[in-house]
Each structure stands twice: as structure tokens, then as C-alpha cells.
N, C-alpha and C. Protein backbone atom coordinates (compact mmCIF):
# COMPACT_ATOMS: atom_id res chain seq x y z
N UNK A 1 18.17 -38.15 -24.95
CA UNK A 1 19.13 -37.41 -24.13
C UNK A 1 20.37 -37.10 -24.98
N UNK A 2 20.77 -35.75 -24.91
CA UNK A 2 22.09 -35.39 -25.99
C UNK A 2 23.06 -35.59 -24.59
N UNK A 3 24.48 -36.46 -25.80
CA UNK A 3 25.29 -36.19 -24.61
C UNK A 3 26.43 -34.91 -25.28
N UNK A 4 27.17 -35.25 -24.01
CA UNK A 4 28.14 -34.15 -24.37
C UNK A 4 29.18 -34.51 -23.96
N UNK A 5 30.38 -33.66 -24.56
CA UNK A 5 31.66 -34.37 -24.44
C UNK A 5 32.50 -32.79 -23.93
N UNK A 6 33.84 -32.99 -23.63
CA UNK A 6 34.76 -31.57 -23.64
C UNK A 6 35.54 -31.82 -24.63
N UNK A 7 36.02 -30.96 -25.42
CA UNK A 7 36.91 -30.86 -26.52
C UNK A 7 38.12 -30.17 -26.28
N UNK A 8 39.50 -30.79 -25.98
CA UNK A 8 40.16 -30.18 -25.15
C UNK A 8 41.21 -29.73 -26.01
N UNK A 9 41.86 -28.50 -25.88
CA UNK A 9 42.56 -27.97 -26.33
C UNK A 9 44.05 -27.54 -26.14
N UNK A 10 43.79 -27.47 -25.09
CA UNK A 10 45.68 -27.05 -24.65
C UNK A 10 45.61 -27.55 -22.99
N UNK A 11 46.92 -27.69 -22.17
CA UNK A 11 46.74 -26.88 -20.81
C UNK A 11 47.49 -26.21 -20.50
N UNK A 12 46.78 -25.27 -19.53
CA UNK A 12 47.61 -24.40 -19.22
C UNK A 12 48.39 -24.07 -17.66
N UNK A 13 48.57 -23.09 -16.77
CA UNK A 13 48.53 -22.57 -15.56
C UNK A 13 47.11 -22.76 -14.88
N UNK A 14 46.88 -23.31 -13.92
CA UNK A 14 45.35 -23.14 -13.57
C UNK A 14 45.18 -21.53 -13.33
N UNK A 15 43.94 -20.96 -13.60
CA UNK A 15 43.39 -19.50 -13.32
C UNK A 15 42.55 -19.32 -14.79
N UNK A 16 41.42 -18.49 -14.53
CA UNK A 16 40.71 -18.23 -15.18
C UNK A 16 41.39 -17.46 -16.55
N UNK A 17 40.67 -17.83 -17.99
CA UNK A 17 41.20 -17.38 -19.35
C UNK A 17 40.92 -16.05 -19.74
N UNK A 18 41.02 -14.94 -19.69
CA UNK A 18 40.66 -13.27 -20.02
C UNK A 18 39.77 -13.92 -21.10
N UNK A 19 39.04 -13.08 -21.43
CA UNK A 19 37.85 -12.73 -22.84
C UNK A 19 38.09 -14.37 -23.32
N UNK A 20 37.99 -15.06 -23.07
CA UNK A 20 37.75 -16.63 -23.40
C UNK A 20 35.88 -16.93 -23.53
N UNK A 21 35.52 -17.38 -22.13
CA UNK A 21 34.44 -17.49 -22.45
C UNK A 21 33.23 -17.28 -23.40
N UNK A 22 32.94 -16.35 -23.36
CA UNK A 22 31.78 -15.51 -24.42
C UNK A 22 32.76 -16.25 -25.78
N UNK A 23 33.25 -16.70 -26.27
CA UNK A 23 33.34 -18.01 -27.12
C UNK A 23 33.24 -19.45 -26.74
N UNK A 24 32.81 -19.48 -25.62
CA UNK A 24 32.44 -21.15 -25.27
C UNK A 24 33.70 -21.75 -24.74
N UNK A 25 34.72 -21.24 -24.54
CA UNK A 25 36.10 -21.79 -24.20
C UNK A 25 36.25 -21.31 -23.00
N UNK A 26 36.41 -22.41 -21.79
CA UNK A 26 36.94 -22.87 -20.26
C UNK A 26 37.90 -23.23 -19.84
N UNK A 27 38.27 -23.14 -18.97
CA UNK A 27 39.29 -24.27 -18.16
C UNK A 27 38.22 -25.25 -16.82
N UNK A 28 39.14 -26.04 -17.06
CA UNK A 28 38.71 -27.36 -15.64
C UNK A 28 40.09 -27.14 -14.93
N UNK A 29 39.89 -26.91 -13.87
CA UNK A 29 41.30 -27.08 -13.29
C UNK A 29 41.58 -28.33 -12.47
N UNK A 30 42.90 -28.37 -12.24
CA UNK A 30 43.26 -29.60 -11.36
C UNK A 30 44.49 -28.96 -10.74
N UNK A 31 44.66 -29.24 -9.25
CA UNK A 31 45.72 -28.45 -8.71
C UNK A 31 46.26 -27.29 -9.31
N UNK A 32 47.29 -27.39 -9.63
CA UNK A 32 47.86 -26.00 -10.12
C UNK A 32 47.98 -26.00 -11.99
N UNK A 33 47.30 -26.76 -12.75
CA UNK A 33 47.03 -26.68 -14.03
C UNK A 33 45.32 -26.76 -14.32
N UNK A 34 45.45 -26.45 -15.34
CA UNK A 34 44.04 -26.30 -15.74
C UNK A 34 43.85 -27.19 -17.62
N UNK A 35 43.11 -28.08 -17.66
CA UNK A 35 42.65 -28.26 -19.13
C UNK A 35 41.85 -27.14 -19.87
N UNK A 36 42.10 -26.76 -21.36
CA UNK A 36 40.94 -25.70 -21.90
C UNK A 36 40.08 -26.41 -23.07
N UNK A 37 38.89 -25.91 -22.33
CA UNK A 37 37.98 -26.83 -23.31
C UNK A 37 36.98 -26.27 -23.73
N UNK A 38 36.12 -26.96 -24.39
CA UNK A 38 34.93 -26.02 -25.21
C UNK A 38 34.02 -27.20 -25.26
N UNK A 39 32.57 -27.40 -24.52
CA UNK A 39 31.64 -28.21 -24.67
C UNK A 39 31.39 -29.01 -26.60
N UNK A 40 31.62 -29.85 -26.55
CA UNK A 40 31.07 -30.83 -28.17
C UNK A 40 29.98 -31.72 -27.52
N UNK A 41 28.90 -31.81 -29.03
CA UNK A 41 28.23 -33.05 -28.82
C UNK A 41 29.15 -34.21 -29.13
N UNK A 42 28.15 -35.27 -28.54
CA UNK A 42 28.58 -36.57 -28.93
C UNK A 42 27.74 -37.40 -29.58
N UNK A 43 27.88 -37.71 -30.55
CA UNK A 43 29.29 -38.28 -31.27
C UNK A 43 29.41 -36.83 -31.52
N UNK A 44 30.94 -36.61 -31.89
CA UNK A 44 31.44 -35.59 -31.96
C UNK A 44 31.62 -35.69 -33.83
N UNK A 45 30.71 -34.26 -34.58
CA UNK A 45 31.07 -34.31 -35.79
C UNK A 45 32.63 -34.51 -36.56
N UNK A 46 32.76 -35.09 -37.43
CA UNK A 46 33.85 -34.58 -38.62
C UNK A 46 34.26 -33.17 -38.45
N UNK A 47 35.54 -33.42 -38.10
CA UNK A 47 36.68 -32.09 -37.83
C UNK A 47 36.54 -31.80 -39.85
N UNK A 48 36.51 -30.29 -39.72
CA UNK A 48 37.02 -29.48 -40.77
C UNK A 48 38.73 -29.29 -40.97
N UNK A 49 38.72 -28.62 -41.75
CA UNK A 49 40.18 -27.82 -41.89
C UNK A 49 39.68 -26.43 -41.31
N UNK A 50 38.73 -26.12 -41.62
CA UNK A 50 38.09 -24.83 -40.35
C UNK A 50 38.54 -25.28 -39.15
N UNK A 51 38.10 -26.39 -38.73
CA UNK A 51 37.99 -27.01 -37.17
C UNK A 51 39.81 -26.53 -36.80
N UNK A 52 40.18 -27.14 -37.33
CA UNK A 52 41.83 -27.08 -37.64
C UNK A 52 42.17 -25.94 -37.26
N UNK A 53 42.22 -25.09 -38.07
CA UNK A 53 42.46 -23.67 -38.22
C UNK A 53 42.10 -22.82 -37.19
N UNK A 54 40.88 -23.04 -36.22
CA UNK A 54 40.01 -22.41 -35.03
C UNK A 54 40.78 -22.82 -34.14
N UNK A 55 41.62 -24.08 -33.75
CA UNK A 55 42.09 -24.59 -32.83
C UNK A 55 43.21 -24.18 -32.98
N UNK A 56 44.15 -24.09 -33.88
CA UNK A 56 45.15 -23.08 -33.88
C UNK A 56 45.01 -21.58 -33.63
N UNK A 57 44.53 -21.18 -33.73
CA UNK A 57 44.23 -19.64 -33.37
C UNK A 57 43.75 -19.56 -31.77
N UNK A 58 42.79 -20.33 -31.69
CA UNK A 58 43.11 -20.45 -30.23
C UNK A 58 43.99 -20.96 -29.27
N UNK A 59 44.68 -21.52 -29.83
CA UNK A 59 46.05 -21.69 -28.85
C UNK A 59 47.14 -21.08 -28.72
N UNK A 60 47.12 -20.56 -30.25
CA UNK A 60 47.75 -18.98 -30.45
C UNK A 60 47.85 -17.78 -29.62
N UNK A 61 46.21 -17.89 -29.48
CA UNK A 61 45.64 -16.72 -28.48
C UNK A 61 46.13 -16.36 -27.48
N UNK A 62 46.02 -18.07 -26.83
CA UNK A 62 46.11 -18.31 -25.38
C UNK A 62 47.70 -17.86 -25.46
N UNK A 63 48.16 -18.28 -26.12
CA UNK A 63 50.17 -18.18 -25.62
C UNK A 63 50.37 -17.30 -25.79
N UNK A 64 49.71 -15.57 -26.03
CA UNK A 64 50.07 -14.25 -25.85
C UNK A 64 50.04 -13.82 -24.56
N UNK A 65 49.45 -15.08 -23.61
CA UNK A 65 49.32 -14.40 -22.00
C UNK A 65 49.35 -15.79 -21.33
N UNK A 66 49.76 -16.78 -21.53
CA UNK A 66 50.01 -18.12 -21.02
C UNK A 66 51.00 -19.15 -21.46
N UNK A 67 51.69 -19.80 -20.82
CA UNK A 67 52.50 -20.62 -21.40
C UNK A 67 51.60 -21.81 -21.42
N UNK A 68 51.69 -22.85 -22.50
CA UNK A 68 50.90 -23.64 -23.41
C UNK A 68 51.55 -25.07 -23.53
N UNK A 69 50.88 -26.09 -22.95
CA UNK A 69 50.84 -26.90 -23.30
C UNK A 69 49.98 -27.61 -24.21
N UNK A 70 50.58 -27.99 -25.59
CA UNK A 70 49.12 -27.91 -26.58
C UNK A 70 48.96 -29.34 -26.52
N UNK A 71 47.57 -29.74 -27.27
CA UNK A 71 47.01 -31.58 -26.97
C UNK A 71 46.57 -31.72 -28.41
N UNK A 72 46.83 -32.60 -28.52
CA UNK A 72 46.60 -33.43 -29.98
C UNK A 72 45.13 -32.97 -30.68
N UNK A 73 44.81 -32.27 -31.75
CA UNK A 73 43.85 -31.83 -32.87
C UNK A 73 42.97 -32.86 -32.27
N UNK A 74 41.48 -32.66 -32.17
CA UNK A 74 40.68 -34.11 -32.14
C UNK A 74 40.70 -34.57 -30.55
N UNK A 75 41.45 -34.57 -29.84
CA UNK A 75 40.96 -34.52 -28.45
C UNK A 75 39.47 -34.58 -27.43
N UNK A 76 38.86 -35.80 -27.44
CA UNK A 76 37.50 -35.04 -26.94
C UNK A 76 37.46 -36.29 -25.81
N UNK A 77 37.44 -36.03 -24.37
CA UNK A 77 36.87 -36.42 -23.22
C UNK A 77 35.25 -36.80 -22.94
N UNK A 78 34.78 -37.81 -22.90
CA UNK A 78 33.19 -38.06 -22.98
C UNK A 78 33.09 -37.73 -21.32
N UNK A 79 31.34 -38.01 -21.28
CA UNK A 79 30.98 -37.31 -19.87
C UNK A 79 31.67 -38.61 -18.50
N UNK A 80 31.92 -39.74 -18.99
CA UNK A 80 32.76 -40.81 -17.98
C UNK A 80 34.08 -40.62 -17.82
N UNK A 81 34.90 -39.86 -17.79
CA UNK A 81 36.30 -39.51 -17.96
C UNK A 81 37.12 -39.98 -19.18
N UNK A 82 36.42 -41.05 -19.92
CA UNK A 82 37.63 -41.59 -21.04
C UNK A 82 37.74 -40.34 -22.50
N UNK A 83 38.52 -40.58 -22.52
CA UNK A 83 39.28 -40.15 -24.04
C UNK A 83 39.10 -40.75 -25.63
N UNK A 84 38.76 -39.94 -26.13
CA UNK A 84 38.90 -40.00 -27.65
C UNK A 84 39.55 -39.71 -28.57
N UNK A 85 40.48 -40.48 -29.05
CA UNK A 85 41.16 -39.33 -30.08
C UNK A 85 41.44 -40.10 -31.48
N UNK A 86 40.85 -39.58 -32.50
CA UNK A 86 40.39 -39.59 -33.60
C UNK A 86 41.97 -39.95 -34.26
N UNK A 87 42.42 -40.88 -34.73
CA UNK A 87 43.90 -41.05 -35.29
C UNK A 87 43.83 -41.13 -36.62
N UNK A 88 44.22 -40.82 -37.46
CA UNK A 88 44.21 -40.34 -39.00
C UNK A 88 42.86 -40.28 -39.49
N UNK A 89 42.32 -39.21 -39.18
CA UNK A 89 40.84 -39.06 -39.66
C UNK A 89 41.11 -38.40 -40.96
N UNK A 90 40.13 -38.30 -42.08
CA UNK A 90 40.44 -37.33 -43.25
C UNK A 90 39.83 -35.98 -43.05
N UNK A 91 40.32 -34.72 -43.07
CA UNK A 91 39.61 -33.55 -42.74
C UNK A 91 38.60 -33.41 -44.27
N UNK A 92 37.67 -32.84 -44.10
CA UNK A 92 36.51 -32.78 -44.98
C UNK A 92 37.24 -31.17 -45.45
């Protein structure tokens, strides 16, 4: 069985993300905010400096039409609600 995790990225306003999807990037909402995330396996590979770089641009994105709360590089939620977050990893 593969599991899967969310890889969370910013939050924002709850409401759906324009042209987001068709790149794999969601929101979960909760009352009036929303988390943005993008399905990862688990274990979740070694972050790049690509990885890096993708996650900045997408949060970039997002703050041309959303105000942004951004979440720590490495961020990943498993399918039980807990949290992961990778603290001085070395980027490959």
C-alpha cells in the first residue's frame, strides 16, 4: 500500500486557486482559510534546490491574486493529521 502525505505550502483565504490544479496544487479548507497543498509520497523524497525553487514560485504565484501566508520549506502532513518537518536537512 503507497501512502501519501500533503505537502503544504502556504495558506491562504479559503476559495478555490485559478489555473492551480492541472499542476497538482489544492486547497483544504477550514472555515474561512484554506491550506495549499500538492499530494507527496511517503516517505517523502530528499527536497532539491529545484524542490526549493518550485515552492517559491509557487507562492509567488499565488500572492499575485492572494494574500499569503507562507509555511516552512519541507512541510508535509501524513494521512493521520501529524506533521513533518524536516529541520536542517542538506538540499542535494
Amino acid at each position: 500500500m503507497d501512502l501519501e502525505g500533503k505537502y503544504i505550502l502556504c495558506i491562504v483565504e479559503a476559495g478555490p486557486l485559478a489555473d492551480m490544479r492541472e499542476s497538482g496544487i489544492y486547497t483544504i479548507p477550514y472555515r474561512d482559510i484554506a491550506a495549499v497543498v500538492r499530494d507527496v509520497p511517503l516517505p517523502a523524497p530528499q527536497p532539491t534546490r529545484q524542490d526549493l525553487v518550485s515552492h517559491l514560485r509557487t507562492i509567488e504565484h499565488i500572492m499575485t491574486t492572494r494574500t499569503v501566508i507562507p509555511v516552512v520549506f519541507g512541510s508535509i502532513a501524513d494521512s493521520d493529521g501529524g506533521e513533518r518537518r524536516p529541520a536542517g536537512f542538506p538540499l542535494r
